[in-house]
Protein backbone atom coordinates (compact mmCIF):
# COMPACT_ATOMS: atom_id res chain seq x y z
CA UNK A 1 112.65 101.84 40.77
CA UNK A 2 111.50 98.33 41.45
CA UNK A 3 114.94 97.92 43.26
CA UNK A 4 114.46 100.91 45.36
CA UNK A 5 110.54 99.82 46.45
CA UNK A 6 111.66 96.04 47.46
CA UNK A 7 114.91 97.88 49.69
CA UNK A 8 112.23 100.21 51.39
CA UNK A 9 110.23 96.98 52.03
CA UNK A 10 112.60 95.11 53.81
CA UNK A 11 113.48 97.89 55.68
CA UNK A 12 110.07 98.58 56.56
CA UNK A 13 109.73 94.65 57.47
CA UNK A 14 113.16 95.17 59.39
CA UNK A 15 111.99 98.21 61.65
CA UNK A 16 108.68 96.10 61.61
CA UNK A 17 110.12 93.48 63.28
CA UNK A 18 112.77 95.13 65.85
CA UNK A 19 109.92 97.06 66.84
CA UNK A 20 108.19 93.92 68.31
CA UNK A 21 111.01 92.47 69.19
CA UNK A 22 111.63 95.24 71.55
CA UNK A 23 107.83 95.09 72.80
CA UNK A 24 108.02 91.86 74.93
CA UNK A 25 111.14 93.28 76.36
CA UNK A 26 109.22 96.56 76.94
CA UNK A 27 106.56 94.69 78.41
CA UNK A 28 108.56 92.58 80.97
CA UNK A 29 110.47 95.60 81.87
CA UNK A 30 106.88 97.68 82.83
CA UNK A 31 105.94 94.52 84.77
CA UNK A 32 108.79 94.09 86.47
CA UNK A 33 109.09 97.92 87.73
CA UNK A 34 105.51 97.62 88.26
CA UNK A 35 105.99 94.71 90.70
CA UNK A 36 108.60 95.96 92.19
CA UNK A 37 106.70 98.94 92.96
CA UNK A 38 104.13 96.57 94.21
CA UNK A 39 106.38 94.78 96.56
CA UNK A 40 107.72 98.36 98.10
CA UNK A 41 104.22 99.29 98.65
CA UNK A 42 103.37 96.34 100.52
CA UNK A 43 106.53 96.18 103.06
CA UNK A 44 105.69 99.72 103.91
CA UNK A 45 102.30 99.03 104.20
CA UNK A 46 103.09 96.21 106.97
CA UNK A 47 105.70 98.96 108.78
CA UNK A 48 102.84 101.80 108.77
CA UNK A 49 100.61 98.85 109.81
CA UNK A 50 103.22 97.93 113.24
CA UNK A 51 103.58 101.58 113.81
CA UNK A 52 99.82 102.17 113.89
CA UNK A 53 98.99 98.59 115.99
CA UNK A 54 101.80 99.54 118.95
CA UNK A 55 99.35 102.42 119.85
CA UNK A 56 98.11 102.61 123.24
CA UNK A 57 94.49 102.79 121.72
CA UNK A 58 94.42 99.34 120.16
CA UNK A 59 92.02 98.45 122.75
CA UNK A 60 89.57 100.05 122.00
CA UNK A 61 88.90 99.84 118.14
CA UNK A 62 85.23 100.45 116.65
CA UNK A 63 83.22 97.40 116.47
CA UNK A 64 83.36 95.11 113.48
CA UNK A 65 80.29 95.81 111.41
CA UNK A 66 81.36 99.66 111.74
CA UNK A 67 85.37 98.39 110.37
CA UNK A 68 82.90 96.23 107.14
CA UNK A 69 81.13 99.14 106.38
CA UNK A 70 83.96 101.27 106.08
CA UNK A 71 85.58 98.81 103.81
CA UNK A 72 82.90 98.62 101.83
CA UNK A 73 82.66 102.71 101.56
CA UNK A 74 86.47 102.73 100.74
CA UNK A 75 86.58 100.07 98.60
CA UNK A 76 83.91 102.10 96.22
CA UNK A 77 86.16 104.82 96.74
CA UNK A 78 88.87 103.16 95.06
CA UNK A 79 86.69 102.29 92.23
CA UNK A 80 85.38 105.89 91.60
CA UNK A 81 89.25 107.10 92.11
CA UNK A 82 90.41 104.71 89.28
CA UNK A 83 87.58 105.63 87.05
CA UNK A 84 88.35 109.33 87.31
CA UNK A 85 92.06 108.31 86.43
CA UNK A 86 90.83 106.89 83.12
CA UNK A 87 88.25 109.45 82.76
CA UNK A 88 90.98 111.81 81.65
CA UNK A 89 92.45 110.29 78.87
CA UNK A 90 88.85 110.01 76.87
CA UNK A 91 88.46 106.94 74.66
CA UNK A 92 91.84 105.50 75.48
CA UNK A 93 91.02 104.95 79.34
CA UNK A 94 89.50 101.89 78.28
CA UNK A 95 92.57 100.16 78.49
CA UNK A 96 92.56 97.32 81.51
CA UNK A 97 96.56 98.01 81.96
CA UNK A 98 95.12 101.68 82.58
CA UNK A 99 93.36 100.64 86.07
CA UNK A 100 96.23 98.06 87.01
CA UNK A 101 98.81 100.40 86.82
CA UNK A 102 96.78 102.94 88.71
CA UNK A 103 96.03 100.72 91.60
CA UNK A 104 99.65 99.28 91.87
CA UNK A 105 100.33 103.08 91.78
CA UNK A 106 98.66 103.44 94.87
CA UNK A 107 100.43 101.03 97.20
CA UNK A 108 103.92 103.19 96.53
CA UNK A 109 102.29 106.17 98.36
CA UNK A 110 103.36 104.38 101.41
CA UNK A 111 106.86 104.18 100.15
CA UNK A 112 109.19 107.66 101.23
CA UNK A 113 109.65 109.94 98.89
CA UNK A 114 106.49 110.98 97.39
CA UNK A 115 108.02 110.28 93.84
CA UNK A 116 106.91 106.57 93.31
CA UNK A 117 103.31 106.95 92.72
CA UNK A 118 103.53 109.19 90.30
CA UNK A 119 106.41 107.28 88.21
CA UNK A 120 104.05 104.17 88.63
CA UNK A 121 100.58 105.79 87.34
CA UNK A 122 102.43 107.85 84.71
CA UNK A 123 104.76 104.82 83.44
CA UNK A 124 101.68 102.15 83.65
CA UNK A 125 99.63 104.84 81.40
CA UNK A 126 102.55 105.13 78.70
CA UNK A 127 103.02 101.26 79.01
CA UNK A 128 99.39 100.77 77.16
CA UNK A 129 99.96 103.05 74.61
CA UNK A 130 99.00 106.30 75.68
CA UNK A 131 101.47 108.53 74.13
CA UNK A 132 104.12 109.81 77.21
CA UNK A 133 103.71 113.28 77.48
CA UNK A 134 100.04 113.05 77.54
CA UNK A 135 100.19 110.53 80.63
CA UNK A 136 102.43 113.29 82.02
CA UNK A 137 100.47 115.97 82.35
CA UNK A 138 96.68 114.32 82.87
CA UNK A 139 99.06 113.28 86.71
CA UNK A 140 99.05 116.57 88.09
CA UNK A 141 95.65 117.45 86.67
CA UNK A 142 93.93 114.43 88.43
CA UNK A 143 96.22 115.61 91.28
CA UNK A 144 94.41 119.01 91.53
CA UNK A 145 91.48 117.76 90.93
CA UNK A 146 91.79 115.61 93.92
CA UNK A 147 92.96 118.51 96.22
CA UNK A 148 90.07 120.60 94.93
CA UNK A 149 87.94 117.79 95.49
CA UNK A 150 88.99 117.55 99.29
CA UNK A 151 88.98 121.24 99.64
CA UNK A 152 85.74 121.82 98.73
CA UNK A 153 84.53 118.97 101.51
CA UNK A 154 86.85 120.75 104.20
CA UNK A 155 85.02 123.94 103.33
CA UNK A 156 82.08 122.45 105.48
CA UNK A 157 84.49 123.07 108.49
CA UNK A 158 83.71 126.66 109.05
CA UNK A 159 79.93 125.42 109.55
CA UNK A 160 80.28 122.00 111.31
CA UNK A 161 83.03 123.06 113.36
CA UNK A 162 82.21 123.35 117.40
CA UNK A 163 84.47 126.29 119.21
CA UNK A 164 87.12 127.15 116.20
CA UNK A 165 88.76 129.67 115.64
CA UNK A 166 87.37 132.32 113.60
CA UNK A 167 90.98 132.31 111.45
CA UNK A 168 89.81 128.59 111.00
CA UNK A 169 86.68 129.11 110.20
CA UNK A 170 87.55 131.97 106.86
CA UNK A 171 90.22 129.78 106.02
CA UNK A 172 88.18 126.92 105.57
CA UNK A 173 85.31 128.36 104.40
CA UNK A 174 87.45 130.41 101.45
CA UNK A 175 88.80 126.79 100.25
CA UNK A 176 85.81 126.22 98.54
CA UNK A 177 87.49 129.38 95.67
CA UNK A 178 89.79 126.32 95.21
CA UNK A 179 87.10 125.39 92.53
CA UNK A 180 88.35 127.76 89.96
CA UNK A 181 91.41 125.76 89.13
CA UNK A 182 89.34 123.40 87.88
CA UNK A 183 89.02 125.41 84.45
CA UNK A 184 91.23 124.36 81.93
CA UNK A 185 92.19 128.10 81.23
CA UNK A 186 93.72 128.34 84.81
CA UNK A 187 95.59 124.74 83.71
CA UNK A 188 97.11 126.07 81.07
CA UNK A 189 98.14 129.30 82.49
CA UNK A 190 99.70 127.43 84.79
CA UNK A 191 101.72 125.41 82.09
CA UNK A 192 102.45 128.13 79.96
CA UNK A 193 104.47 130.00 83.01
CA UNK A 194 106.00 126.64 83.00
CA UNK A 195 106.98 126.02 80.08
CA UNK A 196 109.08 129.00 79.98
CA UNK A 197 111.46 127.43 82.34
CA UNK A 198 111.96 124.21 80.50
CA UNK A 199 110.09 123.28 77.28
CA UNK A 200 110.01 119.53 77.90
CA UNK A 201 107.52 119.82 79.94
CA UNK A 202 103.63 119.07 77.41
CA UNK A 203 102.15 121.61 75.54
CA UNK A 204 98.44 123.02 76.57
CA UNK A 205 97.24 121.03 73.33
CA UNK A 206 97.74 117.80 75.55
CA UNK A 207 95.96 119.05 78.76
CA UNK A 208 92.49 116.67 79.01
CA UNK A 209 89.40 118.73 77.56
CA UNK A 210 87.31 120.88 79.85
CA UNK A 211 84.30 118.19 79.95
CA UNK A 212 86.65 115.55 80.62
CA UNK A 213 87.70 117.32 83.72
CA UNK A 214 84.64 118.10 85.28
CA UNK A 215 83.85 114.24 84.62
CA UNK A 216 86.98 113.26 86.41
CA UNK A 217 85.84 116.09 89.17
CA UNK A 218 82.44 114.58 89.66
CA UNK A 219 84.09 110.64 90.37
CA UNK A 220 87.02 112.22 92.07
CA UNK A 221 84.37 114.61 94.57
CA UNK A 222 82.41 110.85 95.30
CA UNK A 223 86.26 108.90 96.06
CA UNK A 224 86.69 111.24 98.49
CA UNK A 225 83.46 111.89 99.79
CA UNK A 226 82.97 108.26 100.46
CA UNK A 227 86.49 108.06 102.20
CA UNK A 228 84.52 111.02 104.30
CA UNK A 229 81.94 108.91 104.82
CA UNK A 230 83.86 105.59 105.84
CA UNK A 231 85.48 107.24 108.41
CA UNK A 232 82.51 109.51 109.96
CA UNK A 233 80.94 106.20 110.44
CA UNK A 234 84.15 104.79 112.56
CA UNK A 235 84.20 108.04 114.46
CA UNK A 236 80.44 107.81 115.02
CA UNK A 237 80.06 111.25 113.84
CA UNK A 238 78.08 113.42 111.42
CA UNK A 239 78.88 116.09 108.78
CA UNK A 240 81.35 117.60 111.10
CA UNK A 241 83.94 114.49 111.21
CA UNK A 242 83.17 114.66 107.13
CA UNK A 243 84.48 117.93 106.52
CA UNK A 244 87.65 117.25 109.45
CA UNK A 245 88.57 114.46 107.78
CA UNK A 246 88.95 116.08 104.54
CA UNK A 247 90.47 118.56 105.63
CA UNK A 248 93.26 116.39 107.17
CA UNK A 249 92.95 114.15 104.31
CA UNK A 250 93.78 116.98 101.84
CA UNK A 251 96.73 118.54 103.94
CA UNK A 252 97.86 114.89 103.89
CA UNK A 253 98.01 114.47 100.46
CA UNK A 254 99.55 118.50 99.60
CA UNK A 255 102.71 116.83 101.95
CA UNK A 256 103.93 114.81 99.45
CA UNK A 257 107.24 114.36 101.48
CA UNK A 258 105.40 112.52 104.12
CA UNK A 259 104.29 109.02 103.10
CA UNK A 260 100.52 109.10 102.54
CA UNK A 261 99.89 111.96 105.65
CA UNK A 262 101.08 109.61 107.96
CA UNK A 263 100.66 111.82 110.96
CA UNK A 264 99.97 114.87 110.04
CA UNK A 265 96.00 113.73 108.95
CA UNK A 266 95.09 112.89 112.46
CA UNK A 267 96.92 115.49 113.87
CA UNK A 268 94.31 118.02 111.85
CA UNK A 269 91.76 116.09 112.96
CA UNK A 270 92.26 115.98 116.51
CA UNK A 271 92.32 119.38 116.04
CA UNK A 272 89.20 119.74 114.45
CA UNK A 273 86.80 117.41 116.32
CA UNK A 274 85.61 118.49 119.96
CA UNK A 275 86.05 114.40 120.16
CA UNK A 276 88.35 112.31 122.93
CA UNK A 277 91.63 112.00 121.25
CA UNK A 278 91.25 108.16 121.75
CA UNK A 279 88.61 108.31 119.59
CA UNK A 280 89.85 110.22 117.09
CA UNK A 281 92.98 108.21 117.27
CA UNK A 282 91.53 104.95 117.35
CA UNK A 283 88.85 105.56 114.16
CA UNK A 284 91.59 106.63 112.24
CA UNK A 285 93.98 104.15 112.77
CA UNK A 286 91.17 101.52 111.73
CA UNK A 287 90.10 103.65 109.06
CA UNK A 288 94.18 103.45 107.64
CA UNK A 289 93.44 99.42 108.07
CA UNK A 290 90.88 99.31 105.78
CA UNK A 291 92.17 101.32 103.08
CA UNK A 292 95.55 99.48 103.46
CA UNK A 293 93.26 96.18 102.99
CA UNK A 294 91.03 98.01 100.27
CA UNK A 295 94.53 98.65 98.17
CA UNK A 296 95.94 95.25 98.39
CA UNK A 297 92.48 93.66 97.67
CA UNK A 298 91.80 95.64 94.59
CA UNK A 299 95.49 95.34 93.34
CA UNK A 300 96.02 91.39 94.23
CA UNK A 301 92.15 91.33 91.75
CA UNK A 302 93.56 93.30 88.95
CA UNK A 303 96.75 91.38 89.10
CA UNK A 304 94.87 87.98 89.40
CA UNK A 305 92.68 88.93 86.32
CA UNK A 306 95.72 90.10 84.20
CA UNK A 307 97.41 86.47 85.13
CA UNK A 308 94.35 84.47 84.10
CA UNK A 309 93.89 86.87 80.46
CA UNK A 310 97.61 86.29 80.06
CA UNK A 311 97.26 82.19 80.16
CA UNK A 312 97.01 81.03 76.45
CA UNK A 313 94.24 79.87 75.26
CA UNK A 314 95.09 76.25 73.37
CA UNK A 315 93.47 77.54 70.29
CA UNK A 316 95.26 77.78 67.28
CA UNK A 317 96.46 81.25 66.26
């Protein structure tokens, strides 16, 4: 018996130790796709940045203190987007590799494809410990709750909204209903149906409590609202270029083909605002500059920070 204890010993010692010989390897290989990621997200970043600059509206960009507001507005946007990312996953949100991965995450939405950010906020998630399948499905739940988020803004449309359509008008004003997907019963509905075509897909035990939602809902509504707000101010506008640009913002982001709405946003826009398409143009194109500079800002901090915790110490161990 004593014989058969010590052999289950060492081979407890023996998994012990493959197992953390595999984690540094784990963890180089997360960093590396992580950068890598990063890097993507940056060279597409400067191409969306050339295409946007060789405009014939360059000229006339919004003044500087309008530009430092807005980056201020976005930037706080960020934060509250990140914040409802780790909202979702409860007491294990607290992890810092949580909000790096997210925010690396978000420079691939410039990348084509539409595939990237998701593979980089899901794999940075399951890289701290939260358990795979979990980081799987809280993605497409913070997804809708971002849509619903910028639905619920474009619903102001049907009242802001100078000479529209009446078609324009009930469609807007009925995407405020989007709301009701926020209940977790709808979610796992939803999954359920899924599930029955493949069943590797998480079970509805894994789906993020109902509170936890409407917490993530609440941070996710102000992200978006103050991304609203940033650009209202560029387009010297009220509620009305709010609700437009959430409404093009939210089309954007339901295109997942098309590298974050590139387009297609200021295209509803225009369409939306009884404002000079130079305007229009010119606002958002600065507005795309200073989340483009928000992103690598709060990404080159996080990355920064992680370098400096990473440096030993000197102390003995």
């Amino acid at each position: 018996m004593a014989r058969i204890s010590d052999d289950h010993a060492m081979d407890d010692v023996k998994s012990t130790g493959e197992a953390r010989a595999r984690s540094p390897m784990r963890r180089r290989i997360s960093a590396a796709f992580r950068g890598v990621l990063a890097l993507a997200g940056v060279v597409f970043i400067g191409l969306t940045l050339h295409r946007s600059l060789v405009g014939k509206w360059r000229h006339v960009l919004p003044s500087w203190p309008r530009v430092i507001v807005c980056l201020v507005l976005v930037l706080a946007g960020l934060l509250a987007g990140g914040t409802a990312w780790r909202t979702l996953f409860g007491p294990a949100g607290r992890a810092r590799g949580l909000s790096r991965g997210f925010y690396f995450a978000t420079l691939a939405r410039y990348v084509p494809g539409g595939v990237w950010q998701p593979i980089g906020q899901v794999g940075s998630a399951a890289g701290t410990g939260i358990p795979m399948t979990t980081a799987l499905i809280a993605y497409p739940v913070h997804a809708v709750i971002y849509v619903v988020s910028g639905a619920i803004l474009s619903a102001g449309v049907a009242f802001t909204g100078h000479r529209l359509p009446l078609v324009v008008r009930i469609v807007a004003g009925f995407a405020v209903l989007t709301a009701v997907f926020l209940n977790r019963r709808w979610m796992a509905w939803a999954l359920t149906l899924a599930r029955r075509v493949t069943h590797r897909l998480p079970r509805v035990e894994e789906l993020p409590s109902q509170a936890r939602i409407f917490r993530a809902f609440a941070f996710s509504f102000a992200a978006v609202a103050l991304t609203d707000i940033a650009f209202a101010i560029l387009v010297k506008g009220g509620a009305a270029a709010v609700c437009a640009f959430s409404a093009g913002w939210t089309i954007g982001y339901v295109l997942i083909p098309i590298p974050s709405g590139l387009g297609v946003r200021e295209a509803v826009i225009i369409g939306l605002l009884p404002l000079p398409t130079s305007v229009v143009l010119t606002a958002a194109i600065a507005h795309r500059l200073a989340l483009m500079v928000a992103e690598l800002a709060v990404a080159g901090t996080v990355a920064a920070d992680s370098i400096v915790r990473r440096r030993p110490s000197g102390r003995p161990a």
